[in-house]
C-alpha atoms as a PDB file:
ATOM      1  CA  UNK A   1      -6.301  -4.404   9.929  1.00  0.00           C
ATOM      2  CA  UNK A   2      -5.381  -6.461   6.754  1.00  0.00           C
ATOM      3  CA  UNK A   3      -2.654  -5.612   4.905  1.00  0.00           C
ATOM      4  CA  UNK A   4      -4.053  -6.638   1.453  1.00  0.00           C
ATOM      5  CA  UNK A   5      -7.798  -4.972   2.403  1.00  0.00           C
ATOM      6  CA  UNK A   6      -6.221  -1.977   2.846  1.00  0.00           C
ATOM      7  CA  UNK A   7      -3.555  -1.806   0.066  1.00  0.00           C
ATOM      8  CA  UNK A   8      -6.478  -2.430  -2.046  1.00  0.00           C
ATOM      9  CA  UNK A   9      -8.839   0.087  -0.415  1.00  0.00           C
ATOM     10  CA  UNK A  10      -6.400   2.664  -0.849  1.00  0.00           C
ATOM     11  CA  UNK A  11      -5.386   2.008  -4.644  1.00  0.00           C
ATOM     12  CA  UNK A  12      -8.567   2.027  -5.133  1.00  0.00           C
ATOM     13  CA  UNK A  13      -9.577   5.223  -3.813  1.00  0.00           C
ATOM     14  CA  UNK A  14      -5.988   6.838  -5.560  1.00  0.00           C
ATOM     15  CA  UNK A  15      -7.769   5.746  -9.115  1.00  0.00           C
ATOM     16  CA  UNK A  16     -10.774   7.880  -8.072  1.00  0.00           C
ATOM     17  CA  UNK A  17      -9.059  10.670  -7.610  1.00  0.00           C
ATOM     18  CA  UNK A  18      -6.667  12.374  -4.623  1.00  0.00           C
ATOM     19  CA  UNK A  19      -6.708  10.862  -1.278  1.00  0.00           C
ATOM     20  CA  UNK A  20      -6.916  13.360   1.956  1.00  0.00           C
ATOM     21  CA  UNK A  21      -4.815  14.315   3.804  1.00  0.00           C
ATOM     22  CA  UNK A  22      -5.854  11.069   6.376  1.00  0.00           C
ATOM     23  CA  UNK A  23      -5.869   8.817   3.973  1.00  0.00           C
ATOM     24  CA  UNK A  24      -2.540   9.649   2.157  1.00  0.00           C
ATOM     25  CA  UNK A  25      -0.930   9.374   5.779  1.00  0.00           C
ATOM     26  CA  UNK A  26      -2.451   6.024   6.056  1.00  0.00           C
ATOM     27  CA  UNK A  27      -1.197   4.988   2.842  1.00  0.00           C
ATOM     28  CA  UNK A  28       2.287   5.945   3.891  1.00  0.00           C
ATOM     29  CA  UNK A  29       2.077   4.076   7.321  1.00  0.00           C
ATOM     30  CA  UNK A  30       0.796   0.828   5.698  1.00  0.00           C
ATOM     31  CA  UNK A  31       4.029   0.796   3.356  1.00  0.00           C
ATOM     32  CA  UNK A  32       5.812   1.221   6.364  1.00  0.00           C
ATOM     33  CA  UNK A  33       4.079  -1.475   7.911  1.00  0.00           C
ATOM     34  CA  UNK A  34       4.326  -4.019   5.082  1.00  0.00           C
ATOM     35  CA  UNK A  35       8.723  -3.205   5.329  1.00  0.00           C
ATOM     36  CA  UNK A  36       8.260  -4.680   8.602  1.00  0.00           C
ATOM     37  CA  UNK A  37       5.919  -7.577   8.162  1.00  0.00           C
ATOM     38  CA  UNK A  38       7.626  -8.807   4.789  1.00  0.00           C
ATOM     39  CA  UNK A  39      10.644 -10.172   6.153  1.00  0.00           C
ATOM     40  CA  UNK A  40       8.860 -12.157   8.799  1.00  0.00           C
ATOM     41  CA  UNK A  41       6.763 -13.882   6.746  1.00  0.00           C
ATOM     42  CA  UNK A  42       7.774 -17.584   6.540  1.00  0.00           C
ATOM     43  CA  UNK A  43       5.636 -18.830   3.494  1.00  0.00           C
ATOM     44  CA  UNK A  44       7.047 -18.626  -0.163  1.00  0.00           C
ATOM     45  CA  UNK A  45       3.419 -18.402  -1.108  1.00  0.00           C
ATOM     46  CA  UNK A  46       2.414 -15.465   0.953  1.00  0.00           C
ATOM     47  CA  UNK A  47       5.884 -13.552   0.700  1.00  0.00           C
ATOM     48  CA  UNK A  48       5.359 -13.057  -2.725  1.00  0.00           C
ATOM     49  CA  UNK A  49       1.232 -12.235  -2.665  1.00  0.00           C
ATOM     50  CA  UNK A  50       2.433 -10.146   0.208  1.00  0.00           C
ATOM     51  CA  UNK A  51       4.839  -8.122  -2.236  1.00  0.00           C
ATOM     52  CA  UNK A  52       2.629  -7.862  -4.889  1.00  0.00           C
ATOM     53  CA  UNK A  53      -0.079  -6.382  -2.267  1.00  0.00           C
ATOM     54  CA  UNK A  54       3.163  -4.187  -1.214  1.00  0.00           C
ATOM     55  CA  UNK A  55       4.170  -3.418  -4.763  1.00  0.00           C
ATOM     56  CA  UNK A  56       0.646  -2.043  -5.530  1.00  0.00           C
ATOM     57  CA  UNK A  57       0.300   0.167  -2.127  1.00  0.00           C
ATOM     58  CA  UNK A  58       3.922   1.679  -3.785  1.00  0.00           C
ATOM     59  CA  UNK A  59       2.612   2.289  -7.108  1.00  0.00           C
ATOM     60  CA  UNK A  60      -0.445   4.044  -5.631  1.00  0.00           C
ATOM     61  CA  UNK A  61       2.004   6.232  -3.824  1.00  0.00           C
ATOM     62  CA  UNK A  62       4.047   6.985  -6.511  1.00  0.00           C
ATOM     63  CA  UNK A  63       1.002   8.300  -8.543  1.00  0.00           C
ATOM     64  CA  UNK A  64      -0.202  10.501  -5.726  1.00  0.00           C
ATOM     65  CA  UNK A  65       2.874  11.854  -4.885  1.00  0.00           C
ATOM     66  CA  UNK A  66       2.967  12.628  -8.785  1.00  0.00           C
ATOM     67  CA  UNK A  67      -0.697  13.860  -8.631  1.00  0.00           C
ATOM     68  CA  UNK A  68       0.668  16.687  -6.343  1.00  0.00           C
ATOM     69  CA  UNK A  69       2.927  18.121  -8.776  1.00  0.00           C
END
């Protein structure tokens, strides 16, 4: 699994339209993921790609969970 890959897979697939039921479950579990892989990354650089990447898999969240209002 990468972390970025599949931040990007998945905000991709929320601007196309709802995610299933799997794949909103896998969104969840990769921000989960990224809360515990953040903090050990050592590299300025890569922290903050890393919580862009992290920032985007949130906003893709948001607008599902908003999409199921």
């Amino acid at each position: 699994m990468t972390l970025d890959a599949d931040a990007y897979g998945y905000a991709l697939g929320v601007l196309k339209g709802p995610l299933d039921e799997r794949r909103g479950e896998g969104l969840i579990r990769l921000m989960a993921v990224f809360e515990k892989v953040l903090p050990a990354i050592d590299d300025e650089y890569a922290t903050k790609y890393y919580t862009h990447v992290r920032d985007m898999a949130v906003l893709a969240a948001e607008v599902e969970t908003l999409r199921e209002k």
